[in-house]
Structure formats: C-alpha cells, structure tokens
Protein backbone atom coordinates (compact mmCIF):
# COMPACT_ATOMS: atom_id res chain seq x y z
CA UNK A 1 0.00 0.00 0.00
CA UNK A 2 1.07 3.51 -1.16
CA UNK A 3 1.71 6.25 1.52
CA UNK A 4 -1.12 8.13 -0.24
CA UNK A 5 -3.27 4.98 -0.24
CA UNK A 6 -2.74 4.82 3.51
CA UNK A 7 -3.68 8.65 4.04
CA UNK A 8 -6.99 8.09 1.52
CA UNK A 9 -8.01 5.17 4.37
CA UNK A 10 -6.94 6.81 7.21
CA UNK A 11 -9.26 9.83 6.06
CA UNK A 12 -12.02 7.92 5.46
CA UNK A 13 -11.93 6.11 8.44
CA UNK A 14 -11.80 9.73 10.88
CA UNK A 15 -14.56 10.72 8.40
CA UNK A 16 -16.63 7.62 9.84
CA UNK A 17 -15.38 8.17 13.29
CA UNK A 18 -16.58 12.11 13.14
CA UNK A 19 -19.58 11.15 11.37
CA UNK A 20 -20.73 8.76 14.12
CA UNK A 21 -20.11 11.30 17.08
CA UNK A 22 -22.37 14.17 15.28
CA UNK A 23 -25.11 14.94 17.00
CA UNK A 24 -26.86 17.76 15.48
CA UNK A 25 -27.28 21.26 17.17
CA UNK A 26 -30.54 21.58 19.76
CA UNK A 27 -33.86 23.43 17.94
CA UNK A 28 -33.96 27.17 18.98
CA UNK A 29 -35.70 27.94 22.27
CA UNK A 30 -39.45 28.81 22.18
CA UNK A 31 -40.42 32.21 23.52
CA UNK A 32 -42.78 32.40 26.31
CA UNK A 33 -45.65 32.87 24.68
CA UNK A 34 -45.37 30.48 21.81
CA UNK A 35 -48.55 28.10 23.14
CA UNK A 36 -50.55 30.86 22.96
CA UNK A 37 -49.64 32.07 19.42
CA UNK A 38 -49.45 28.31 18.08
CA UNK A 39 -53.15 28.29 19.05
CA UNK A 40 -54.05 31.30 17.25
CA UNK A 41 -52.47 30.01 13.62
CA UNK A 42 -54.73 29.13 11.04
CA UNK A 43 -54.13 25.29 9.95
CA UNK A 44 -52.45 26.67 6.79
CA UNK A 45 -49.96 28.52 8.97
CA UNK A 46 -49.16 25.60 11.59
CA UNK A 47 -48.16 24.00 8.34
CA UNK A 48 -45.99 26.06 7.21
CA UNK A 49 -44.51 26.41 10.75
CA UNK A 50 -43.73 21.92 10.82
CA UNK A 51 -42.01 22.63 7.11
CA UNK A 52 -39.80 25.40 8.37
CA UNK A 53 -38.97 23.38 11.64
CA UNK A 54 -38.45 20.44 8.96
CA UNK A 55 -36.51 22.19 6.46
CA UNK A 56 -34.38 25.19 8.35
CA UNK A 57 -34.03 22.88 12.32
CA UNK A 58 -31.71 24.68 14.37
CA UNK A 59 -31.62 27.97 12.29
CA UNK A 60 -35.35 28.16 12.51
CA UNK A 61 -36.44 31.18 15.26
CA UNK A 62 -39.80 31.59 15.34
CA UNK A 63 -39.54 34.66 17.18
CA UNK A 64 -38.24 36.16 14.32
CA UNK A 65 -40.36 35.50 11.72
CA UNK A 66 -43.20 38.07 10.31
CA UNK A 67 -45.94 36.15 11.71
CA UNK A 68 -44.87 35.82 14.91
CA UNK A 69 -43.72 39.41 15.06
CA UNK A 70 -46.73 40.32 13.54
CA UNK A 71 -48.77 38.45 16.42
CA UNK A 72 -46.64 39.94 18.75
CA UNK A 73 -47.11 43.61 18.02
CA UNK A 74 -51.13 43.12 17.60
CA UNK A 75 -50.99 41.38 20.98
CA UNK A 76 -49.20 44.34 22.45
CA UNK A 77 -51.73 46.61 21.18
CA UNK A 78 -54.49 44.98 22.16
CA UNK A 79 -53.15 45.27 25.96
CA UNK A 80 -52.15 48.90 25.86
CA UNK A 81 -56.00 48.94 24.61
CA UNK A 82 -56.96 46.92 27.71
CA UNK A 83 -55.31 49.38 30.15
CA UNK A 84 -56.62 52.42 28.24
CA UNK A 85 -60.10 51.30 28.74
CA UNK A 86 -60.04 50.25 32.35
C-alpha cells in the first residue's frame, strides 16, 4: 500500500469516526408565549410552521419571523388597549 493509499483510508476512516459522534445542534428555544400564538395560527400557517422546523431545524427562530412578530405587536396593542379602557 502507497503512503497516499494509507492517508486516503486513514481519512475515510476519521470521516466515519466524526460522522458517528455528530449529533446535530438543539432546535432554537421557544419564547414564552409560543402556546398561545401556536393556538391562534390558522391550519395553513401551523403547516408552514412543521415545514420550516423540517426544512431550516436549528436555524429556525420563530420569534423572528413576520408572523410571529406580527402576532406579537397586535398582541401588544391589544393590551395597551386593555389598560386604556379600564
């Protein structure tokens, strides 16, 4: 066996070795509140929510995203609202 043949297997074996010790990186913590704005999605949009857990995993904040910043800041009204009216 050639030096370079031994190198070639020794690679591929510490690719194997690496390979079996991944484990891939946690899912991005929830905020708070994310119960109550899962319950307020429309099927359509809980949908879309599995396929970007599915497809994006640990790069996937949902406290980023439009709708959830979208349901944030209408929530937010809605209690300044509250206090105004009490």
């Amino acid at each position: 066996m050639s030096f370079s043949d031994h190198l070639k297997s020794t690679n591929i074996l510490l690719s194997l070795i690496i390979m079996q010790r991944y484990t891939p990186p946690k899912p991005a913590p929830l905020p708070l509140d994310f119960d109550e704005f899962y319950g307020s999605l429309t099927d359509k949009e809980k949908e879309l929510h599995e396929l970007a857990i599915e497809k994006l995993g640990s790069s996937y904040f949902i406290q980023w995203t439009h709708m959830y910043t979208k349901w944030s800041k209408n929530k937010a009204l809605k209690s300044k609202e509250d206090e105004k009216s009490n």
